[in-house]
PDB file of N, CA and C in Angstrom:
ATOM      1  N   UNK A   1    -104.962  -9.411-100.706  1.00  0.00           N
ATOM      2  CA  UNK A   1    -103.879  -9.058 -99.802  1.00  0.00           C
ATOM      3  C   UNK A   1    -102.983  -8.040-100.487  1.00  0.00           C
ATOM      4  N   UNK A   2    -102.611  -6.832-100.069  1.00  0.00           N
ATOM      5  CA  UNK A   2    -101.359  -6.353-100.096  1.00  0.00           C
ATOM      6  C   UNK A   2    -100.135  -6.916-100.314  1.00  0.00           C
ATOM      7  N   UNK A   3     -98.978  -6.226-101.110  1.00  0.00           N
ATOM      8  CA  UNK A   3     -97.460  -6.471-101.711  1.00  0.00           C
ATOM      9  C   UNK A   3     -97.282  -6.542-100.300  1.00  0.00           C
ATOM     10  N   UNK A   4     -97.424  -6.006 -99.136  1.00  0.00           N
ATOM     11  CA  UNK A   4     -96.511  -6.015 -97.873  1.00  0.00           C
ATOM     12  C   UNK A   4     -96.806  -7.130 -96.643  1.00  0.00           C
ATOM     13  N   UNK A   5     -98.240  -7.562 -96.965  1.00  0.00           N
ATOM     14  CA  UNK A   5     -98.429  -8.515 -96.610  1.00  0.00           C
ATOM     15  C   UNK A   5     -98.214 -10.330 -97.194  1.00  0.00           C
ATOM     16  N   UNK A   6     -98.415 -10.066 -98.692  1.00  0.00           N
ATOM     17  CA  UNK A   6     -97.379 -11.735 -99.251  1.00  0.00           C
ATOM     18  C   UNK A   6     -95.854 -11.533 -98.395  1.00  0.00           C
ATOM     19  N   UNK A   7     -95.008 -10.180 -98.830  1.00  0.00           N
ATOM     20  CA  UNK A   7     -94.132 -10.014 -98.016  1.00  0.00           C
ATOM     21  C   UNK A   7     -93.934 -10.415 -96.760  1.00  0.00           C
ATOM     22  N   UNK A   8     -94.702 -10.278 -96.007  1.00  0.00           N
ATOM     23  CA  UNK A   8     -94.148 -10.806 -94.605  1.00  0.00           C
ATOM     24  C   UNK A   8     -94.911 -11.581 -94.037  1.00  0.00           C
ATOM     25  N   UNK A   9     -95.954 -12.687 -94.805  1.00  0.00           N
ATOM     26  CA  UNK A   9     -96.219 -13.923 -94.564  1.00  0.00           C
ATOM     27  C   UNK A   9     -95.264 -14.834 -95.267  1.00  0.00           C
ATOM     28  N   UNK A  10     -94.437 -14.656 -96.581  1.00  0.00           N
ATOM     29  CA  UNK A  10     -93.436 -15.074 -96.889  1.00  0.00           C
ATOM     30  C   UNK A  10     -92.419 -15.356 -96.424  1.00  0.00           C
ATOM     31  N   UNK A  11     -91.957 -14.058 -95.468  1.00  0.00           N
ATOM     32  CA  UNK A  11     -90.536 -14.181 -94.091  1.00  0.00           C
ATOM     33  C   UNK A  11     -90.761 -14.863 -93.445  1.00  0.00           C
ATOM     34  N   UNK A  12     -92.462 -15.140 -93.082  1.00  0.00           N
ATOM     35  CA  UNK A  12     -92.779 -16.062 -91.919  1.00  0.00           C
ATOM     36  C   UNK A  12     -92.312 -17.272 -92.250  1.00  0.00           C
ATOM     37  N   UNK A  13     -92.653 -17.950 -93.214  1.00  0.00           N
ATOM     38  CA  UNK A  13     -92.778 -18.973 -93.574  1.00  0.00           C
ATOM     39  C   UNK A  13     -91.046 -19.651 -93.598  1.00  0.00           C
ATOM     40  N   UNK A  14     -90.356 -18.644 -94.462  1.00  0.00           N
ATOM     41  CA  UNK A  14     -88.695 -18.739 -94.406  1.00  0.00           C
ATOM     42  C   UNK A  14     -88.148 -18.906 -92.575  1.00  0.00           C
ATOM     43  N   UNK A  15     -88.783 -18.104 -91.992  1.00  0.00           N
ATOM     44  CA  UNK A  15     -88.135 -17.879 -90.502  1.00  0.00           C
ATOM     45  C   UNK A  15     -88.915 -19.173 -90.143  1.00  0.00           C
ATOM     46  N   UNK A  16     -89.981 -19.568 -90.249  1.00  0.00           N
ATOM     47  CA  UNK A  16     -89.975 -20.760 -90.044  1.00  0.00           C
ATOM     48  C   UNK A  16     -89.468 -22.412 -89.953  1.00  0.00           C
ATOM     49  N   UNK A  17     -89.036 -22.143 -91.025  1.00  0.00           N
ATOM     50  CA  UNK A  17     -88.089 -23.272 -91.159  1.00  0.00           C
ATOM     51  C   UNK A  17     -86.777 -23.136 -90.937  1.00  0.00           C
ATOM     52  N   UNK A  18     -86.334 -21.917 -90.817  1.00  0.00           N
ATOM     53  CA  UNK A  18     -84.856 -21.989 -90.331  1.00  0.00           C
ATOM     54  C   UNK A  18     -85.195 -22.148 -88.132  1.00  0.00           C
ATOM     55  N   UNK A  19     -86.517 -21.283 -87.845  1.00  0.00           N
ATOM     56  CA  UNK A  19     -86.633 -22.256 -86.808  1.00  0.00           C
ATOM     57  C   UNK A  19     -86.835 -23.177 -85.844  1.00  0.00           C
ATOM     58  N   UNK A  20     -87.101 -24.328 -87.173  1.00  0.00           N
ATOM     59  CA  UNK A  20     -87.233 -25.837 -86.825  1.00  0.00           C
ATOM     60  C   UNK A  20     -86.030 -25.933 -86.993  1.00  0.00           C
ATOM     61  N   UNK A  21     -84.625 -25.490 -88.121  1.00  0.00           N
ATOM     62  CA  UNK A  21     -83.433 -26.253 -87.809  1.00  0.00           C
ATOM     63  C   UNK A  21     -82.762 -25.656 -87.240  1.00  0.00           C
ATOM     64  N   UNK A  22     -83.176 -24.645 -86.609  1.00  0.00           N
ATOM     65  CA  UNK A  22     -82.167 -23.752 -85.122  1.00  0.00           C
ATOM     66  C   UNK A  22     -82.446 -24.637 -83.757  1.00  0.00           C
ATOM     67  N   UNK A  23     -84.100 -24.852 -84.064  1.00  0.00           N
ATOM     68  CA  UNK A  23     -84.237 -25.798 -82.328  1.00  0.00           C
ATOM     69  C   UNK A  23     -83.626 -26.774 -82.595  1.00  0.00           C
ATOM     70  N   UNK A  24     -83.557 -27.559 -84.059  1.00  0.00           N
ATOM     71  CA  UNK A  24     -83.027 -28.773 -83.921  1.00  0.00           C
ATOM     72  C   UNK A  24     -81.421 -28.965 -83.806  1.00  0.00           C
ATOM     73  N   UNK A  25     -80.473 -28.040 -83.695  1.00  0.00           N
ATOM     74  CA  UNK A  25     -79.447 -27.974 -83.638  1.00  0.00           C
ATOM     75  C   UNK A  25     -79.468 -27.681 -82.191  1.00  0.00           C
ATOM     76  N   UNK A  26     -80.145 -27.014 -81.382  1.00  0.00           N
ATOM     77  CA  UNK A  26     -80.237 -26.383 -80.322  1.00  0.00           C
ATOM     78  C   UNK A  26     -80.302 -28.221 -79.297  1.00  0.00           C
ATOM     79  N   UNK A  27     -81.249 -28.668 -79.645  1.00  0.00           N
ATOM     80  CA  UNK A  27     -81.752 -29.954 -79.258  1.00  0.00           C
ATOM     81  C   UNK A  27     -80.420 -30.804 -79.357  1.00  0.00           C
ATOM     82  N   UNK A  28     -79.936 -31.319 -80.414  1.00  0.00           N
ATOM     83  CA  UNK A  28     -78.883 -31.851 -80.802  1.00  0.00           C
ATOM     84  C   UNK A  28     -77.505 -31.320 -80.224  1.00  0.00           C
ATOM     85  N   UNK A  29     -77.442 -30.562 -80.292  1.00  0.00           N
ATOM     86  CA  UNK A  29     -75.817 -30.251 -79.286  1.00  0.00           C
ATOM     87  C   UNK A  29     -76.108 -29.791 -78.050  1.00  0.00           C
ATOM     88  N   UNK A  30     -76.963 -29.152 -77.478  1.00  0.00           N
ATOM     89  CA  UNK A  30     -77.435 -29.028 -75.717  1.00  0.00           C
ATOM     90  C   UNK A  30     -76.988 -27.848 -75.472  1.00  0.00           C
ATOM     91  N   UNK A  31     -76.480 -26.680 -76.443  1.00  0.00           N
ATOM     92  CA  UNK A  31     -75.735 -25.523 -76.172  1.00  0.00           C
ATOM     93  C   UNK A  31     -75.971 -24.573 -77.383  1.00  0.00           C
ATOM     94  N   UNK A  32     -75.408 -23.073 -77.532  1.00  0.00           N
ATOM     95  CA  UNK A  32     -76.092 -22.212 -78.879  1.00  0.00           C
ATOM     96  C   UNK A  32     -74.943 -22.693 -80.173  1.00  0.00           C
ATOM     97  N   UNK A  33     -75.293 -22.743 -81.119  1.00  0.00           N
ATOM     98  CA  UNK A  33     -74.497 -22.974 -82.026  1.00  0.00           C
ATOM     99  C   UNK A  33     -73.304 -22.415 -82.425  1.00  0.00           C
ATOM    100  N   UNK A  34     -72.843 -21.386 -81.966  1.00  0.00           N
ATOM    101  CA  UNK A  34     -71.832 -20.646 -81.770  1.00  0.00           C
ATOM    102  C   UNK A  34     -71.134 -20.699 -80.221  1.00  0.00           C
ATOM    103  N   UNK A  35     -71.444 -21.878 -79.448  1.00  0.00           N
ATOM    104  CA  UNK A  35     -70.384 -22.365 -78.276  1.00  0.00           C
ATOM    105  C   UNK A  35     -69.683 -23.834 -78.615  1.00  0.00           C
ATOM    106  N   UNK A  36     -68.455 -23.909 -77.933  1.00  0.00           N
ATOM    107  CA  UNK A  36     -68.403 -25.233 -77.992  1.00  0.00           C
ATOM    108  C   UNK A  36     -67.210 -25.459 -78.892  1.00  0.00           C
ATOM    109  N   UNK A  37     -66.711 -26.707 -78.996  1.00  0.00           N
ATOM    110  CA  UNK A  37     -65.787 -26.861 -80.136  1.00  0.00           C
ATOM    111  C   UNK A  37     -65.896 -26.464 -81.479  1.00  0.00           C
ATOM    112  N   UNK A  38     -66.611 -27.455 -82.398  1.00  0.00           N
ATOM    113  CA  UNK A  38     -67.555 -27.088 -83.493  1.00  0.00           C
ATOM    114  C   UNK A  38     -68.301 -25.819 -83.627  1.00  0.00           C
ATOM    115  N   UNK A  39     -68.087 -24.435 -83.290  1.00  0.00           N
ATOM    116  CA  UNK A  39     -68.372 -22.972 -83.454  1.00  0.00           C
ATOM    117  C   UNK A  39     -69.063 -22.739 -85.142  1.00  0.00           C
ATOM    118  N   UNK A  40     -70.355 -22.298 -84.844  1.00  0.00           N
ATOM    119  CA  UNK A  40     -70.360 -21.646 -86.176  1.00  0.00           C
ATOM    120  C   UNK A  40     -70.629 -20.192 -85.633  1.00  0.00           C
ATOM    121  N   UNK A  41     -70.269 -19.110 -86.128  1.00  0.00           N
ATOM    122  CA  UNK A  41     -70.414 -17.695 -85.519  1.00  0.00           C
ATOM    123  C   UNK A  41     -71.505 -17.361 -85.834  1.00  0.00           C
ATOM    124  N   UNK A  42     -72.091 -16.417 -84.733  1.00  0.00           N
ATOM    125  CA  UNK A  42     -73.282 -16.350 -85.306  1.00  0.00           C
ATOM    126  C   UNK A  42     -73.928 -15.154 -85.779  1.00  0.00           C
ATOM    127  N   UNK A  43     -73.027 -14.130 -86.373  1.00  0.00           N
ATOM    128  CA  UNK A  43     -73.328 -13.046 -87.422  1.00  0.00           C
ATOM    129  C   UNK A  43     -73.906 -13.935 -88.875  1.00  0.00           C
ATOM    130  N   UNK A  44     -72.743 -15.294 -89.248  1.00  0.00           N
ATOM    131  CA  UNK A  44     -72.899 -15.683 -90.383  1.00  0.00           C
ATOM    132  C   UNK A  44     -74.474 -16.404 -90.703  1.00  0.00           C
ATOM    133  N   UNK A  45     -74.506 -16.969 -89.543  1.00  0.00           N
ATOM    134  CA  UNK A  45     -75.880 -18.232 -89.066  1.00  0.00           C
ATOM    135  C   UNK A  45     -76.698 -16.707 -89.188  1.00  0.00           C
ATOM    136  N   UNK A  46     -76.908 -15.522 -88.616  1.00  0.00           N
ATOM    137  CA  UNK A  46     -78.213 -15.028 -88.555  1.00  0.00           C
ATOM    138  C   UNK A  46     -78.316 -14.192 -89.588  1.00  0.00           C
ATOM    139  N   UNK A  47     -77.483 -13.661 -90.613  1.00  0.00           N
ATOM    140  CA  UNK A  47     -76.767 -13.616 -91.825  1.00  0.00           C
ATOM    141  C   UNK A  47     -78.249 -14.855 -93.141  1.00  0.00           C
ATOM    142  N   UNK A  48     -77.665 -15.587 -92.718  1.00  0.00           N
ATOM    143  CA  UNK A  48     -78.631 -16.669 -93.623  1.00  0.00           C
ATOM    144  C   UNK A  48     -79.640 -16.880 -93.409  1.00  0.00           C
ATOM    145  N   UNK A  49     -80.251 -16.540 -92.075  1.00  0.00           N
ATOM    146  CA  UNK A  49     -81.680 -16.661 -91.575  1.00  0.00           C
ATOM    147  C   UNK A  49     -82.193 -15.586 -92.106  1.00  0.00           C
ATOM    148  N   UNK A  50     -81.446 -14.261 -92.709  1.00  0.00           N
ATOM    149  CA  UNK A  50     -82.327 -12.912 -93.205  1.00  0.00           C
ATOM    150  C   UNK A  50     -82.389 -13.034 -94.404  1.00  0.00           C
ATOM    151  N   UNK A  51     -81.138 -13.646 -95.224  1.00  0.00           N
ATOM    152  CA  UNK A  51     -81.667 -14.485 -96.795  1.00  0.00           C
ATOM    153  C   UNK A  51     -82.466 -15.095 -96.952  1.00  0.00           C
ATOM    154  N   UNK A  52     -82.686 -16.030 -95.886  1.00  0.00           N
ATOM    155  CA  UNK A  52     -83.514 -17.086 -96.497  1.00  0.00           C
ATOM    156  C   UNK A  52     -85.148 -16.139 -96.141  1.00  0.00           C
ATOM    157  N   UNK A  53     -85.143 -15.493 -95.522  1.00  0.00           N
ATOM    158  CA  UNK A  53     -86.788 -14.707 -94.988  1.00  0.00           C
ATOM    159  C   UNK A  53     -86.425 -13.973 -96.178  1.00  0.00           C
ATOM    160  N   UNK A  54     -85.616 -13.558 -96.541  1.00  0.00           N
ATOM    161  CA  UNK A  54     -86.106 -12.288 -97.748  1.00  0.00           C
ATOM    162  C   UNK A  54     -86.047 -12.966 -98.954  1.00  0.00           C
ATOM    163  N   UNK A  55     -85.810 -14.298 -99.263  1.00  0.00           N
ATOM    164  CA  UNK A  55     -86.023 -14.714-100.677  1.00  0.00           C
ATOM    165  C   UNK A  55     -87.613 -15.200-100.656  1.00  0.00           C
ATOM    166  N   UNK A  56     -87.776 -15.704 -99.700  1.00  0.00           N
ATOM    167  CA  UNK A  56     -89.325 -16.341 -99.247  1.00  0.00           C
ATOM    168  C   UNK A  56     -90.189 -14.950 -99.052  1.00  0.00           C
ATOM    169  N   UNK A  57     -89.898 -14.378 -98.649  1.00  0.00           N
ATOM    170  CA  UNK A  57     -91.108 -13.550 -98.649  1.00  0.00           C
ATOM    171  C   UNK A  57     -90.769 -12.722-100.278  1.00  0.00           C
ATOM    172  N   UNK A  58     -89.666 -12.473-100.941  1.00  0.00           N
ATOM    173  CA  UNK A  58     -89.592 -12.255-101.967  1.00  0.00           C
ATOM    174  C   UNK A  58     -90.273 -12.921-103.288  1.00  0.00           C
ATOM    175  N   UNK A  59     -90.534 -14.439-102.884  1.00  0.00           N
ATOM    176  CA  UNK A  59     -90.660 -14.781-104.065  1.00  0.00           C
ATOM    177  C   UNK A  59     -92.690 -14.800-103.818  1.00  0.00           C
ATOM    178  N   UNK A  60     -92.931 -15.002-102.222  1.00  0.00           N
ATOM    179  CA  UNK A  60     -94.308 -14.873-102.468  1.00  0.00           C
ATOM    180  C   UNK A  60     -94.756 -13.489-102.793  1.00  0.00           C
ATOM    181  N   UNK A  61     -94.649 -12.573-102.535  1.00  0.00           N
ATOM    182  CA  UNK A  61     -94.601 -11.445-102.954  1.00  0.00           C
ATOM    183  C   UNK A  61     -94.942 -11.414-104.915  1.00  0.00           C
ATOM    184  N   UNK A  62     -94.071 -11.853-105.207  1.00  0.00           N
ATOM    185  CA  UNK A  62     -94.109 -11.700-106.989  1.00  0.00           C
ATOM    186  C   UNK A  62     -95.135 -12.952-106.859  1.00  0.00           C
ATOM    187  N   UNK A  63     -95.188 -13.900-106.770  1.00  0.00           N
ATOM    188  CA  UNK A  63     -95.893 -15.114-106.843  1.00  0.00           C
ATOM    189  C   UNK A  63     -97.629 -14.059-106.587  1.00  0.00           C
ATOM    190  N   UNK A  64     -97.918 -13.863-104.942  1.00  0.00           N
ATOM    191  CA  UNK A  64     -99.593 -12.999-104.582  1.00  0.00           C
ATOM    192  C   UNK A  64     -99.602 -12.106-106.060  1.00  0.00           C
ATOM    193  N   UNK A  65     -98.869 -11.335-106.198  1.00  0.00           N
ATOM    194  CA  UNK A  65     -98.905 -10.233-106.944  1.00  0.00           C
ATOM    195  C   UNK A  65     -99.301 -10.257-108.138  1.00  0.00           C
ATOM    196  N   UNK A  66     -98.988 -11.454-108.594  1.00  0.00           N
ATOM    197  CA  UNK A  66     -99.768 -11.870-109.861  1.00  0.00           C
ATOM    198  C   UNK A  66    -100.415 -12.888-110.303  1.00  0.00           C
ATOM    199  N   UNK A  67    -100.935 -12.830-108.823  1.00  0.00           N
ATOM    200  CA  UNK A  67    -102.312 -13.437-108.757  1.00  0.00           C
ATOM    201  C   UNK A  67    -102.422 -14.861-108.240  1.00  0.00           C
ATOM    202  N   UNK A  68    -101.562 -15.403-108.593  1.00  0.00           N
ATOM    203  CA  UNK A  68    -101.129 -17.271-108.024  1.00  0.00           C
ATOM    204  C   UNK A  68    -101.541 -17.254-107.070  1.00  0.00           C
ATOM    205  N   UNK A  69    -101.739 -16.686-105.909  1.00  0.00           N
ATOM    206  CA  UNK A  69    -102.181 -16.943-104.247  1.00  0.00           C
ATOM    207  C   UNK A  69    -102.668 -16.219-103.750  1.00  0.00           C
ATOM    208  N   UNK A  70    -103.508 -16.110-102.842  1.00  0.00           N
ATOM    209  CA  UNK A  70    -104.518 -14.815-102.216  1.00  0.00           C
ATOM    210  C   UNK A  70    -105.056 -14.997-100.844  1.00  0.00           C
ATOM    211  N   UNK A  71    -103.900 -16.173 -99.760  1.00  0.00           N
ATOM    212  CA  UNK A  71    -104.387 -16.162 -98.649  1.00  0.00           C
ATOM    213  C   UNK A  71    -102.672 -16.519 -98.089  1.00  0.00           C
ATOM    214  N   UNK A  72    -102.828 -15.733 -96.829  1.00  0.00           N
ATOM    215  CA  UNK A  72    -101.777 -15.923 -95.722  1.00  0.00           C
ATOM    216  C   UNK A  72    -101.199 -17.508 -95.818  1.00  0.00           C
ATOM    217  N   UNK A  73    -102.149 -18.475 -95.755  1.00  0.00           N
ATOM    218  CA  UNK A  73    -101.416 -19.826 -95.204  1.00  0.00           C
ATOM    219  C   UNK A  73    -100.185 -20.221 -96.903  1.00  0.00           C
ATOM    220  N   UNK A  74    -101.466 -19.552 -97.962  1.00  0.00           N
ATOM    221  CA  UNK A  74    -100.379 -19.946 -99.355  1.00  0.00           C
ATOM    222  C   UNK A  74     -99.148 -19.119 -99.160  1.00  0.00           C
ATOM    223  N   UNK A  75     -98.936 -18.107 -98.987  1.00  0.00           N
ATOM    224  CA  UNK A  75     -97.773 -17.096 -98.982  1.00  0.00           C
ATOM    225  C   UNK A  75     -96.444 -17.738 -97.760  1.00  0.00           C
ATOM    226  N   UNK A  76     -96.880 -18.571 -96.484  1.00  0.00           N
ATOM    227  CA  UNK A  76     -96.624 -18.940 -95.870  1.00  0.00           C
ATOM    228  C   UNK A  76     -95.759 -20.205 -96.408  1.00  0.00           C
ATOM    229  N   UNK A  77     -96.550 -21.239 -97.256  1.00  0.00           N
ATOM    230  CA  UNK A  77     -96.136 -22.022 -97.915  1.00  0.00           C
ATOM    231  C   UNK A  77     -95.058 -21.474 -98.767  1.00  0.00           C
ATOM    232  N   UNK A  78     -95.361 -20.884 -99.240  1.00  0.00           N
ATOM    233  CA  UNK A  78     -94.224 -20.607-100.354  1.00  0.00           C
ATOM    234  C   UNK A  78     -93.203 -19.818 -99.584  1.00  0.00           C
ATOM    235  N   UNK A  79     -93.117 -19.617 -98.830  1.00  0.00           N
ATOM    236  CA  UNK A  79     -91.342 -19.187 -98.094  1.00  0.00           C
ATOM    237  C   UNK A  79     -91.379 -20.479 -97.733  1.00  0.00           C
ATOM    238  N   UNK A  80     -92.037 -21.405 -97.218  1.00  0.00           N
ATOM    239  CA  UNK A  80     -91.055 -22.877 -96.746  1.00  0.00           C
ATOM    240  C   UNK A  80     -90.950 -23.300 -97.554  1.00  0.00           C
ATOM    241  N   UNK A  81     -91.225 -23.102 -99.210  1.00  0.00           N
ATOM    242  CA  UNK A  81     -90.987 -24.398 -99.932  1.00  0.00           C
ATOM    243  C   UNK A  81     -89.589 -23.243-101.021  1.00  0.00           C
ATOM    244  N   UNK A  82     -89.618 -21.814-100.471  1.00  0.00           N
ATOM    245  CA  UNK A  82     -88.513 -21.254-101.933  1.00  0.00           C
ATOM    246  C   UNK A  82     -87.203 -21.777-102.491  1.00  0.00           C
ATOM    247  N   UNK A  83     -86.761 -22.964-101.364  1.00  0.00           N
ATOM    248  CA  UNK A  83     -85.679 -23.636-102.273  1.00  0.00           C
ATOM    249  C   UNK A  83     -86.037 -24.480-103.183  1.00  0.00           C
ATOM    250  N   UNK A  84     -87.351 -25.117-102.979  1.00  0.00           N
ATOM    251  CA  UNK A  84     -87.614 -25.918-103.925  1.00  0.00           C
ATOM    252  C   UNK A  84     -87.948 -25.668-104.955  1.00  0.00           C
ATOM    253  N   UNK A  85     -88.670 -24.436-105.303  1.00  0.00           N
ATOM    254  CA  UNK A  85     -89.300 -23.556-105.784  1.00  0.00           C
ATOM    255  C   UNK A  85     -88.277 -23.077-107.068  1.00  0.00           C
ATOM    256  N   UNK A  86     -87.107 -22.709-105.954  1.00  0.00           N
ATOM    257  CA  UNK A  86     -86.434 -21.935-107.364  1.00  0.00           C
ATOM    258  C   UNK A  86     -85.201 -22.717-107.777  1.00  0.00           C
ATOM    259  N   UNK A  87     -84.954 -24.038-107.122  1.00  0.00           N
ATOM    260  CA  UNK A  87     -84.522 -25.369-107.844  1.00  0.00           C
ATOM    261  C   UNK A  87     -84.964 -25.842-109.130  1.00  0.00           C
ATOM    262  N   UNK A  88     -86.733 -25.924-108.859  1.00  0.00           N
ATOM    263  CA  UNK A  88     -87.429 -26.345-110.086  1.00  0.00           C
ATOM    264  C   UNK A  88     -86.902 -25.059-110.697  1.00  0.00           C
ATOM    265  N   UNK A  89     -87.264 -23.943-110.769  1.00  0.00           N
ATOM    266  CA  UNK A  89     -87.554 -22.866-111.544  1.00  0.00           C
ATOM    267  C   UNK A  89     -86.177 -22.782-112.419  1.00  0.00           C
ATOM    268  N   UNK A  90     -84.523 -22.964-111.494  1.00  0.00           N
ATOM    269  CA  UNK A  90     -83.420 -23.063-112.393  1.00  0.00           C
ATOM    270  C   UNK A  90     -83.760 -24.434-113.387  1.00  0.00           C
ATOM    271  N   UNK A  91     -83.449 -25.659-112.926  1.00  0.00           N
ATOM    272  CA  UNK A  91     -83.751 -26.725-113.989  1.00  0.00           C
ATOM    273  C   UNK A  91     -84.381 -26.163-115.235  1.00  0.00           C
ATOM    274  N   UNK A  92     -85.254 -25.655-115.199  1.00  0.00           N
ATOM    275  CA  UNK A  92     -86.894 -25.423-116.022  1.00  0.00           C
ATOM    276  C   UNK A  92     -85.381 -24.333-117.142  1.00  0.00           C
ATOM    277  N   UNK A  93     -85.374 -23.084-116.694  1.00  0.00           N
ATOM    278  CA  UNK A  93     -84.562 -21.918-117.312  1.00  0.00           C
ATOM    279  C   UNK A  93     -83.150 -22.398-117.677  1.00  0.00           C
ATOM    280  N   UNK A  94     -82.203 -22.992-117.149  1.00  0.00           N
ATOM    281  CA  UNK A  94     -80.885 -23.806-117.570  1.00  0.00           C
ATOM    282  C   UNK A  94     -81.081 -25.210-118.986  1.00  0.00           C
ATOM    283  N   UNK A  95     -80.791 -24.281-120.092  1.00  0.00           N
ATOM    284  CA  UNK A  95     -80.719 -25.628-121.006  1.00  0.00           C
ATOM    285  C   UNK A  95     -79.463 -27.136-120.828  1.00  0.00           C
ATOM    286  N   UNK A  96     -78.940 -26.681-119.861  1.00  0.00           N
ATOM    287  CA  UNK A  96     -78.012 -27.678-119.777  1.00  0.00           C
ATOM    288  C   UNK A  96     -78.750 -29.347-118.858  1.00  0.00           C
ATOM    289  N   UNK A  97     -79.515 -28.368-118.068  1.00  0.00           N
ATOM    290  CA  UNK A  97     -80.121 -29.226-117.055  1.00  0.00           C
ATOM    291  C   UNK A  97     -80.983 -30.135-117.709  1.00  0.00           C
ATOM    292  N   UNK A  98     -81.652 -29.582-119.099  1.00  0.00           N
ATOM    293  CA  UNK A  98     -82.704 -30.609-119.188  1.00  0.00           C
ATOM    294  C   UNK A  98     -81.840 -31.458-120.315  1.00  0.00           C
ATOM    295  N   UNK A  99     -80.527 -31.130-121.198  1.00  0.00           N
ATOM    296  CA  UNK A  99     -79.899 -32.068-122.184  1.00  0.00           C
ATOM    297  C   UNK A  99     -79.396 -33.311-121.304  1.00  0.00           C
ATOM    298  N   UNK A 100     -78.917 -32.916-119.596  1.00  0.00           N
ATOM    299  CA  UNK A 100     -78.715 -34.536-118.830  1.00  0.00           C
ATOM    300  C   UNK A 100     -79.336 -35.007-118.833  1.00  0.00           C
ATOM    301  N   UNK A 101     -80.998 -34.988-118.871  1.00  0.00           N
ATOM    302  CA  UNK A 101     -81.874 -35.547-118.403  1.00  0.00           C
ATOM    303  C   UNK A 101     -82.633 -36.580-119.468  1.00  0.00           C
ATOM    304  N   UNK A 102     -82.263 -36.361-120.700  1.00  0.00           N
ATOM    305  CA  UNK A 102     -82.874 -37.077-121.816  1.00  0.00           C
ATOM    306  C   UNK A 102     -82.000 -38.187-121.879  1.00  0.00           C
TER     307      UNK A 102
END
């Protein structure tokens, strides 16, 4: 696969999961998330939906690229999983994280 394709099976994967928790907010209040009492605006909300697609397709991107993955559904995976991803990855790089842990 192509750098431009981990790329934007990566976004997929990010836009994916932000929308399972857009319907599920959608589901849950009966109205858009930016009506209503409780307002979140929604420059900020679609704001975070383009972070979260560009860290996910960012990180599969470097991930295909050197070699770790070589099919659409993996690149896919790895934008739904990049928080977890680079959770582990801080712990791992932060010496502070692993002196709590002993």
């Amino acid at each position: 696969m192509t750098w431009y394709a981990f790329l934007l099976w990566g976004a997929f994967g990010g836009l994916l999961v932000e929308g399972l928790d857009f319907a599920a907010i959608l589901r849950r209040r009966g109205t858009w998330p930016w009506t209503g009492r409780k307002t979140v605006r929604a420059a900020p909300y679609l704001t975070g939906m383009a972070i979260r697609m560009g860290l996910g397709g960012g990180l599969a991107t470097g991930i295909g690229l050197s070699q770790q993955i070589n099919t659409p559904m993996a690149s896919i995976t790895v934008g739904v999983a990049t928080p977890l991803i680079v959770a582990r990855l801080s712990e791992l790089t932060d010496p502070q994280q692993g002196e709590g842990q002993k």
